[in-house]
PDB file of N, CA and C in Angstrom:
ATOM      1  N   UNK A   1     203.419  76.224 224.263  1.00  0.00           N
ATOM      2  CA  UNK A   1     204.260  75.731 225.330  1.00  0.00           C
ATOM      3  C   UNK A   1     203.619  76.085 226.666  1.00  0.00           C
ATOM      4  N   UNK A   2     203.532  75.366 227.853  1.00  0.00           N
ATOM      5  CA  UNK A   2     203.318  75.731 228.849  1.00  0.00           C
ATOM      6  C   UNK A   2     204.074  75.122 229.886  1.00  0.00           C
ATOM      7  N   UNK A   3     203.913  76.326 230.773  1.00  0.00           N
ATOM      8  CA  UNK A   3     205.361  76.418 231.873  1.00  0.00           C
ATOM      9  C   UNK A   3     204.350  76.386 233.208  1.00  0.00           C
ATOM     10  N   UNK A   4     205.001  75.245 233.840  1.00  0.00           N
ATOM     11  CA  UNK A   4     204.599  74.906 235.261  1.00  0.00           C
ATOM     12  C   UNK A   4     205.730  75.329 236.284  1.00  0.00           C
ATOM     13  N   UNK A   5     205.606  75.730 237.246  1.00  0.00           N
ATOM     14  CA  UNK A   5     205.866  75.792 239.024  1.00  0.00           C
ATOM     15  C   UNK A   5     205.682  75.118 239.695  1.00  0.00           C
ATOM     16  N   UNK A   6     206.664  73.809 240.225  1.00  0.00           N
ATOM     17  CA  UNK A   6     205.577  73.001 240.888  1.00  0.00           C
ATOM     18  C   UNK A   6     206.336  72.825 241.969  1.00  0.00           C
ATOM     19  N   UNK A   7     205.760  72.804 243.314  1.00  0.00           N
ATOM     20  CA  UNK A   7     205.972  73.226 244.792  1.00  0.00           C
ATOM     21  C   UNK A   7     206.024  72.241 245.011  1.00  0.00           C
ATOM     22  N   UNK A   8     207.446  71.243 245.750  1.00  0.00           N
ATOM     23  CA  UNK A   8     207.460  70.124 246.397  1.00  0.00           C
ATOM     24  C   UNK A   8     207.859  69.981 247.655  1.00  0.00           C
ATOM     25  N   UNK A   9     207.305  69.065 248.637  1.00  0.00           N
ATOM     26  CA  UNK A   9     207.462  68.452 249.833  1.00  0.00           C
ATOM     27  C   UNK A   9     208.159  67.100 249.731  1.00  0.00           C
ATOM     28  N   UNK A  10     209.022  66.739 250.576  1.00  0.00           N
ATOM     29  CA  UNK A  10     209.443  65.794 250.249  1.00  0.00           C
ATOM     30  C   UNK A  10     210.146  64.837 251.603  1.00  0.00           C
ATOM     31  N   UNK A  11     209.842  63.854 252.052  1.00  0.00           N
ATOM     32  CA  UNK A  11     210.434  63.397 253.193  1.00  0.00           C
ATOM     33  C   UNK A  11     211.918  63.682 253.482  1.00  0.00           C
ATOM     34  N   UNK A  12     212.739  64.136 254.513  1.00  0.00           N
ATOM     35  CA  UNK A  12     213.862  65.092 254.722  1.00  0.00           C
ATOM     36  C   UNK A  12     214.804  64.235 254.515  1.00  0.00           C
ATOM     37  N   UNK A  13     214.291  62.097 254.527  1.00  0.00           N
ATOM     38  CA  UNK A  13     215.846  61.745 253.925  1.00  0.00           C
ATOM     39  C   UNK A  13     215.295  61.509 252.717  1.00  0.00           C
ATOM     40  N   UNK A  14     214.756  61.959 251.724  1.00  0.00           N
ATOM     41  CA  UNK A  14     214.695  61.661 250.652  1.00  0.00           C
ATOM     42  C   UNK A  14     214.891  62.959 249.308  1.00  0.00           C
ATOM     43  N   UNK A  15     215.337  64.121 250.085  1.00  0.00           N
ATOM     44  CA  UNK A  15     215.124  65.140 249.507  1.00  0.00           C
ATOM     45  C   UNK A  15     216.138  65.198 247.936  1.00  0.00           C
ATOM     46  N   UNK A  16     217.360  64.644 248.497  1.00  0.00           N
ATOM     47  CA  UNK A  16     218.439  64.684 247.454  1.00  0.00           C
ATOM     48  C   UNK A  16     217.848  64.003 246.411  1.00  0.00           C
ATOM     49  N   UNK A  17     217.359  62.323 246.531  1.00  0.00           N
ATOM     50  CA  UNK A  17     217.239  61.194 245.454  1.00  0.00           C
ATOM     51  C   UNK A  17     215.411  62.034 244.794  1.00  0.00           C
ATOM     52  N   UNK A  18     215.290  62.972 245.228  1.00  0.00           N
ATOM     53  CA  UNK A  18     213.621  63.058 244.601  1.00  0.00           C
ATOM     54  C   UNK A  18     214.470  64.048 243.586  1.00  0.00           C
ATOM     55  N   UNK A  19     214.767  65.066 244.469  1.00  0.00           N
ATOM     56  CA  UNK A  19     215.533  66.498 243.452  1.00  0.00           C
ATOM     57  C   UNK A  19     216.431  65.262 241.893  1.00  0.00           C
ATOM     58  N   UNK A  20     217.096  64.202 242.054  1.00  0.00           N
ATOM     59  CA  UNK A  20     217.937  63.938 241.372  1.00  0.00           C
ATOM     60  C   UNK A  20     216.966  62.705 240.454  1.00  0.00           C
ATOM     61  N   UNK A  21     215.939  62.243 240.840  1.00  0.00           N
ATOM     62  CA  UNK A  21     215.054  61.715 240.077  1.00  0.00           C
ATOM     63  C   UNK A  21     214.687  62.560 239.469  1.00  0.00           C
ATOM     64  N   UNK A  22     213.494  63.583 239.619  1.00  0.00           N
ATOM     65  CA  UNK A  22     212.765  64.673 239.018  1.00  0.00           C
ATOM     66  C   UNK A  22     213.947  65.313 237.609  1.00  0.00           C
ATOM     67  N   UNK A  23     214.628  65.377 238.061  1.00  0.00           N
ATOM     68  CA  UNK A  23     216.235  66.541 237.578  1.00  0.00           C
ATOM     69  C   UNK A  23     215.966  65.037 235.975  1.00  0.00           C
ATOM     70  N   UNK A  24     216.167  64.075 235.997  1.00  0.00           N
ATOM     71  CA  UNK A  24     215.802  62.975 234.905  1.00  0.00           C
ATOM     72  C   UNK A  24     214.924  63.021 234.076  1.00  0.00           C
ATOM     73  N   UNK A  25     213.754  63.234 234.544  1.00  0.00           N
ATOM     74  CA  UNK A  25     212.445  63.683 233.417  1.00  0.00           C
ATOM     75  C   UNK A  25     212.835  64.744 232.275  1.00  0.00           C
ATOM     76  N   UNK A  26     212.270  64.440 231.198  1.00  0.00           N
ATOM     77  CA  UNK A  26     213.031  65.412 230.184  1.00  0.00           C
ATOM     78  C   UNK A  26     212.287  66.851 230.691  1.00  0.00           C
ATOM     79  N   UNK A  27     210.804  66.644 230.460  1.00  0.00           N
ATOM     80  CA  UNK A  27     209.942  67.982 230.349  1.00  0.00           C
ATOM     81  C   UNK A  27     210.189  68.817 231.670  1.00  0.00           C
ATOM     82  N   UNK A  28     211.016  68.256 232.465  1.00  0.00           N
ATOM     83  CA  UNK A  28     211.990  68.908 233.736  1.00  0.00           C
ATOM     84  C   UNK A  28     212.548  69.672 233.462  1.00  0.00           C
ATOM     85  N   UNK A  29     213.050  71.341 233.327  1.00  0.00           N
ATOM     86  CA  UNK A  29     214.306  71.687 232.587  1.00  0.00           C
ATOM     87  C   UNK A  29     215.149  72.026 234.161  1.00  0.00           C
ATOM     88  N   UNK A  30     214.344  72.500 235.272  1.00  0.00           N
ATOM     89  CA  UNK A  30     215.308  72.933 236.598  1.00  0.00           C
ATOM     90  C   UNK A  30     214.620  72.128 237.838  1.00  0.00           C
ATOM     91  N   UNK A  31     215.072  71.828 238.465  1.00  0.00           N
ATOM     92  CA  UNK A  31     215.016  71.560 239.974  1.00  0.00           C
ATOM     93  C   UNK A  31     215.793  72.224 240.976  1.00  0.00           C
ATOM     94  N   UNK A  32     215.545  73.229 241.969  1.00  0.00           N
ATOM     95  CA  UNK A  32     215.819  73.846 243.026  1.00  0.00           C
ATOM     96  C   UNK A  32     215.640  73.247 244.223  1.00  0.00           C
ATOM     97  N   UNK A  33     216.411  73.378 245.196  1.00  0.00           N
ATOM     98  CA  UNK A  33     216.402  73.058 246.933  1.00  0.00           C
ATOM     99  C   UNK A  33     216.556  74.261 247.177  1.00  0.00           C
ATOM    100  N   UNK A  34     215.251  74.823 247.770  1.00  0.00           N
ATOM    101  CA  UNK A  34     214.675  75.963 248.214  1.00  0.00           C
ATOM    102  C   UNK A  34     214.560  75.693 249.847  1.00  0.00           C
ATOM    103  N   UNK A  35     214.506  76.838 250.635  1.00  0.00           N
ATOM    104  CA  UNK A  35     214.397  77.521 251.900  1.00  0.00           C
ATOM    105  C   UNK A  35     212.632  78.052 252.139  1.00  0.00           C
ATOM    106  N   UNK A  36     212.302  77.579 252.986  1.00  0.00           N
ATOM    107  CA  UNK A  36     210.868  77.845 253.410  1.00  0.00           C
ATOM    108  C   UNK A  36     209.962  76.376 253.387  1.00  0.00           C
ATOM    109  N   UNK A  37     208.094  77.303 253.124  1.00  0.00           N
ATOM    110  CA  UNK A  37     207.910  75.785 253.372  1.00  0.00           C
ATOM    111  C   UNK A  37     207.789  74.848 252.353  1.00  0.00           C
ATOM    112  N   UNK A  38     208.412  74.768 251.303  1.00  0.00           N
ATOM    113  CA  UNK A  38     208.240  73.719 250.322  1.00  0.00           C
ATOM    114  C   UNK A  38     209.860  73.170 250.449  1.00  0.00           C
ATOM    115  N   UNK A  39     210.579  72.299 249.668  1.00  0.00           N
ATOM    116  CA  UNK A  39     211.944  71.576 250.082  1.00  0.00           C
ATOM    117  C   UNK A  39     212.788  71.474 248.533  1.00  0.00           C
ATOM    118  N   UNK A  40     211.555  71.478 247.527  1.00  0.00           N
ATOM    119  CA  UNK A  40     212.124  71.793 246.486  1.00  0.00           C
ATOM    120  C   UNK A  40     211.021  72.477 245.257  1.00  0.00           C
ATOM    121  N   UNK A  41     211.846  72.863 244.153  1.00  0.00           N
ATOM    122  CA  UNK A  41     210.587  73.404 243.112  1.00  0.00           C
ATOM    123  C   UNK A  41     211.459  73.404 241.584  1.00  0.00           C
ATOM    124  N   UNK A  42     210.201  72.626 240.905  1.00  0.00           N
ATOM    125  CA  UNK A  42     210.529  72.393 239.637  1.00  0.00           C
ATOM    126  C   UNK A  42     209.877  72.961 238.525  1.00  0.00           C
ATOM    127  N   UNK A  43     210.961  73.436 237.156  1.00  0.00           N
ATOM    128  CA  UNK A  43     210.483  74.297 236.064  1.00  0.00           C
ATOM    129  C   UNK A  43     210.135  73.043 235.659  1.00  0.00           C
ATOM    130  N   UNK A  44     208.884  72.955 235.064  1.00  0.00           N
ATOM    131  CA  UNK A  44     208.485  72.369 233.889  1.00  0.00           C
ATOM    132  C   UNK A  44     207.862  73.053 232.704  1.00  0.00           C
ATOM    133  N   UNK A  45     208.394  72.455 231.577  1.00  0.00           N
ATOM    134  CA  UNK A  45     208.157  73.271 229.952  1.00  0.00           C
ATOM    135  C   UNK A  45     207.490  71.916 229.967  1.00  0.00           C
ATOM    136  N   UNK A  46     206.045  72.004 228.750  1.00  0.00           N
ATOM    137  CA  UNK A  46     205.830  70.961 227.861  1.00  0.00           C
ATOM    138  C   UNK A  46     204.883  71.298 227.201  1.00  0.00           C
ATOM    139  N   UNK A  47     204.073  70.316 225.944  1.00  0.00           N
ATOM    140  CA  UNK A  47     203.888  71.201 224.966  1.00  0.00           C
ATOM    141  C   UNK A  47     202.056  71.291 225.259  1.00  0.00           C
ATOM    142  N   UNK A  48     201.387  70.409 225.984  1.00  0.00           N
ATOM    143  CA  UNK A  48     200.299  70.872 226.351  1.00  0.00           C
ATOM    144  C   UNK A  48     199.832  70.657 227.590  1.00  0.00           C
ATOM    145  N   UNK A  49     198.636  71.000 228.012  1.00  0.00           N
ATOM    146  CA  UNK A  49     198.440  70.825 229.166  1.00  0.00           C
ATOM    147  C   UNK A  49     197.991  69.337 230.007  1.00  0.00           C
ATOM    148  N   UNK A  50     198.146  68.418 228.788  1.00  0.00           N
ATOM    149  CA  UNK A  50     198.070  67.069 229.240  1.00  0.00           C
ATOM    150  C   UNK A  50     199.239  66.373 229.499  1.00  0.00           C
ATOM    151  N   UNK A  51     200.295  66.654 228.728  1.00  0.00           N
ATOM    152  CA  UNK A  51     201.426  66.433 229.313  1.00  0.00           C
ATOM    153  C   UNK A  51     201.866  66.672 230.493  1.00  0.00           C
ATOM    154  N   UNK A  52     201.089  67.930 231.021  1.00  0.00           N
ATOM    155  CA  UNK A  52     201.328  68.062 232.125  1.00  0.00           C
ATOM    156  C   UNK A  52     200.616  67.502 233.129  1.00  0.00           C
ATOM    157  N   UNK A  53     199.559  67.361 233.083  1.00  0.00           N
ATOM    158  CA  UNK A  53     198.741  66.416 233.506  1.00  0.00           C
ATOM    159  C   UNK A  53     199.247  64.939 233.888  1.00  0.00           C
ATOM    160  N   UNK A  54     199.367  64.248 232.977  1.00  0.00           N
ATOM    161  CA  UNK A  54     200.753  63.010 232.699  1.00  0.00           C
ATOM    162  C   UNK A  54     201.814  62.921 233.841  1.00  0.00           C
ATOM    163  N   UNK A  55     202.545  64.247 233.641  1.00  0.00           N
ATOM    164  CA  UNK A  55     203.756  64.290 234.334  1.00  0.00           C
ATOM    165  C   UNK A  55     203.600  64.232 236.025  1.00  0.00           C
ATOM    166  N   UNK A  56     202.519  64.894 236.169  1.00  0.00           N
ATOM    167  CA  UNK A  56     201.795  65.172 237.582  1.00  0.00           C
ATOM    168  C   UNK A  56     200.818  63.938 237.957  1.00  0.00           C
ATOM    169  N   UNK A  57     200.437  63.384 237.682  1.00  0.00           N
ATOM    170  CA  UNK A  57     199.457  62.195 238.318  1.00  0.00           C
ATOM    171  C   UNK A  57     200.173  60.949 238.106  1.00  0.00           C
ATOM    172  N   UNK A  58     200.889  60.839 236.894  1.00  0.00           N
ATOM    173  CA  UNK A  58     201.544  59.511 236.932  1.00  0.00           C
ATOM    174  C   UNK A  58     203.256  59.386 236.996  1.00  0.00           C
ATOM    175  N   UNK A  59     203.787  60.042 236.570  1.00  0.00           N
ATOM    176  CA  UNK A  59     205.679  60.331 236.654  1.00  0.00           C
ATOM    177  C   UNK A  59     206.110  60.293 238.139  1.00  0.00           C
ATOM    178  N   UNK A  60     205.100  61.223 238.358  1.00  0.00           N
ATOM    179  CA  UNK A  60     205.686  62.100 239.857  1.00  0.00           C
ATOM    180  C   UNK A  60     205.413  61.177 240.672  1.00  0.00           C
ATOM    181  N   UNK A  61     204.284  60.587 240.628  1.00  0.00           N
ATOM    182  CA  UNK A  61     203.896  59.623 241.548  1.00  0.00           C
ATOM    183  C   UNK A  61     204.416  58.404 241.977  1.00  0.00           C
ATOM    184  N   UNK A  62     205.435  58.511 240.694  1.00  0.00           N
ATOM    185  CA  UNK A  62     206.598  56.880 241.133  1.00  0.00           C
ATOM    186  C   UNK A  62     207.614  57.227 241.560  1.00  0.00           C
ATOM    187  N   UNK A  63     207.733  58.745 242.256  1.00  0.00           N
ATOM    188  CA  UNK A  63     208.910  59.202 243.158  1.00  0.00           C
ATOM    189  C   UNK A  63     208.726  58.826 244.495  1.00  0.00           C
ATOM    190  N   UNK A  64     209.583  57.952 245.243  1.00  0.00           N
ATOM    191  CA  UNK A  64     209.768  57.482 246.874  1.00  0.00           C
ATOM    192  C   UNK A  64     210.193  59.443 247.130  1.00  0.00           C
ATOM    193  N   UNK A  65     208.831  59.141 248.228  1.00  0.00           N
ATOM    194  CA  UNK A  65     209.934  60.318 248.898  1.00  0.00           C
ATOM    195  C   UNK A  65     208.747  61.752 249.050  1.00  0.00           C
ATOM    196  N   UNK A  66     207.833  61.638 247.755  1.00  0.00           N
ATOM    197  CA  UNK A  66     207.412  63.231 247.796  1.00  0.00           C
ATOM    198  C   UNK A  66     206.021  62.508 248.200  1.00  0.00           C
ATOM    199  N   UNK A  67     206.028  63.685 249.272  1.00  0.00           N
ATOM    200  CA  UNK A  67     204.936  63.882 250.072  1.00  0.00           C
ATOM    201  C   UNK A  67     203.616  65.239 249.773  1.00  0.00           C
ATOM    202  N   UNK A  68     204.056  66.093 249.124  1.00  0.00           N
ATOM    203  CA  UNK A  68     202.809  66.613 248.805  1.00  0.00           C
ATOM    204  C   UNK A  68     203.687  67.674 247.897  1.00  0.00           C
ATOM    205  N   UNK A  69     202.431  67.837 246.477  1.00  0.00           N
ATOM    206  CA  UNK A  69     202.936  68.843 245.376  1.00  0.00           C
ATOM    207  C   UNK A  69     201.617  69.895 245.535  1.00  0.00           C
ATOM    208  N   UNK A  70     202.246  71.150 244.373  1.00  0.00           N
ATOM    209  CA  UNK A  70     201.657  72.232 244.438  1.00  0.00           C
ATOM    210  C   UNK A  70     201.849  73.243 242.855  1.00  0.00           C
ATOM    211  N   UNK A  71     201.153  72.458 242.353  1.00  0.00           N
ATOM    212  CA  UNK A  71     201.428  73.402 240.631  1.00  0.00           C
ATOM    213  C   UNK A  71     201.090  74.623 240.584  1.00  0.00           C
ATOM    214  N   UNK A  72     201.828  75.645 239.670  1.00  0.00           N
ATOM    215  CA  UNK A  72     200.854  76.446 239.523  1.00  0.00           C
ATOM    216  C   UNK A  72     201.380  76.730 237.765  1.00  0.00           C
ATOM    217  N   UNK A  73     200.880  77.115 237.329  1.00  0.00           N
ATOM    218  CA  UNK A  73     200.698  77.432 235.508  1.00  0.00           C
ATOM    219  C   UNK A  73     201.227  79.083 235.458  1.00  0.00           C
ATOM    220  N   UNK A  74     202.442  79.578 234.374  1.00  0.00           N
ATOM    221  CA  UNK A  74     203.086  80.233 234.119  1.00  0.00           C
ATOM    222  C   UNK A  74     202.040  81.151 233.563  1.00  0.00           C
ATOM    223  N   UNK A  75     201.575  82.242 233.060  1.00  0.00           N
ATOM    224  CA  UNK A  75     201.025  83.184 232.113  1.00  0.00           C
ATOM    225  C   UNK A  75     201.461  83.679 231.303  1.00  0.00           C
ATOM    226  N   UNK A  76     202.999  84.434 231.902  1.00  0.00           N
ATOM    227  CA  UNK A  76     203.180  84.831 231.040  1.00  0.00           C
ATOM    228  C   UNK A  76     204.968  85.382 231.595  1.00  0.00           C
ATOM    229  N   UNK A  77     206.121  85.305 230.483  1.00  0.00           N
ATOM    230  CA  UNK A  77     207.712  85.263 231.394  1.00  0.00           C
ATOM    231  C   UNK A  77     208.259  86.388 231.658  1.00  0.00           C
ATOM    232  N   UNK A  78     208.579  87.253 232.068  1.00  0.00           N
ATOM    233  CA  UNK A  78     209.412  88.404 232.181  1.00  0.00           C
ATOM    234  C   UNK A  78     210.431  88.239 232.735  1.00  0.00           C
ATOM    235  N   UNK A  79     211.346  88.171 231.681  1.00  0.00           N
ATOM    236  CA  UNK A  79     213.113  87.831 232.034  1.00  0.00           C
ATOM    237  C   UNK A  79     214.173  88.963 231.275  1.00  0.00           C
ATOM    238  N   UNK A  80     214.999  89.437 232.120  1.00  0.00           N
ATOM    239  CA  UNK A  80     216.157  89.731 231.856  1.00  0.00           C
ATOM    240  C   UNK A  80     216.890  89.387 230.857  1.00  0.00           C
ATOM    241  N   UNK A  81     216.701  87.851 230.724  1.00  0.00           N
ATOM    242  CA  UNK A  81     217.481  86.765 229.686  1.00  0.00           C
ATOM    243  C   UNK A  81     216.503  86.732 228.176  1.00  0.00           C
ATOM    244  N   UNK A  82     215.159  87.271 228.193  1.00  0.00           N
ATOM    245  CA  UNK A  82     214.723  87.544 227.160  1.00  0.00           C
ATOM    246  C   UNK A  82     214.618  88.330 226.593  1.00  0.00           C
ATOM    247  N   UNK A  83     214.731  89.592 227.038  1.00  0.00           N
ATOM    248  CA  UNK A  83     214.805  90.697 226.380  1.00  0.00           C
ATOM    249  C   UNK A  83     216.043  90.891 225.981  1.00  0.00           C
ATOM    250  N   UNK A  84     217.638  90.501 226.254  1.00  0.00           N
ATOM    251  CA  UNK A  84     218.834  90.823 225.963  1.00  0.00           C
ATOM    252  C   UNK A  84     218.818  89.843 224.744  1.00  0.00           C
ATOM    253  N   UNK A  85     217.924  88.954 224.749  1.00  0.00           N
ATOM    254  CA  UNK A  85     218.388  88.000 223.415  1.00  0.00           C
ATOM    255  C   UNK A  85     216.966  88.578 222.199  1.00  0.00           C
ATOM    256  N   UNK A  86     215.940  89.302 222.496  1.00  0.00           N
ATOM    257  CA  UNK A  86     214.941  89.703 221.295  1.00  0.00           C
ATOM    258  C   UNK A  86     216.019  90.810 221.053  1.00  0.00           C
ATOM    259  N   UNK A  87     217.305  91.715 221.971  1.00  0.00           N
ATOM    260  CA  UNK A  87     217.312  92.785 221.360  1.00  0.00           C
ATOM    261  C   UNK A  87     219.003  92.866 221.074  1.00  0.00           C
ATOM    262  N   UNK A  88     218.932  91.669 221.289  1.00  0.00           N
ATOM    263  CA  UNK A  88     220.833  91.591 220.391  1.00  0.00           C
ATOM    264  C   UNK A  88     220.564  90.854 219.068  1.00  0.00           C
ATOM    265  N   UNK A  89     221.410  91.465 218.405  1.00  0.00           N
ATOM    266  CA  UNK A  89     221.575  91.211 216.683  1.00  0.00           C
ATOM    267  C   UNK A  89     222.569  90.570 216.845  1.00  0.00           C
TER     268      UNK A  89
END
């Protein structure tokens, strides 16, 4: 599985309909409207790195609205939400 970060810009009237397009893609699981300089940022899960590839040169690209992206590739998760579920029976 690999987990993307991906940093979006997005023209300021288009911010809602990109977040609510993107939010549609399956291999999407979150979309955020974030504070600073990006406008929004999306979890992506999928199962290789061409999919992701895919999702980024051609999906994204039929969104009105986004003006510049910024991936970056997960390593590795450290969550709260994973360790309470490896260590409940």
């Amino acid at each position: 599985m690999v987990t993307s970060i991906i940093l979006i810009n997005a023209e300021r009237t288009h911010i809602n309909d990109v977040a609510e397009r993107l939010a549609e893609i399956s291999s999407i699981s979150e979309v955020y409207s974030v504070s600073g300089n990006y406008d929004l940022i999306a979890i992506v899960r999928v199962k290789s790195n061409d999919e992701l590839s895919d999702l980024v040169t051609n999906k994204m690209k039929e969104i009105d609205g986004i003006t510049r992206t910024e991936s970056m590739l997960a390593f590795r998760a450290y969550s709260r939400h994973d360790l309470d579920a490896m260590f409940s029976l």
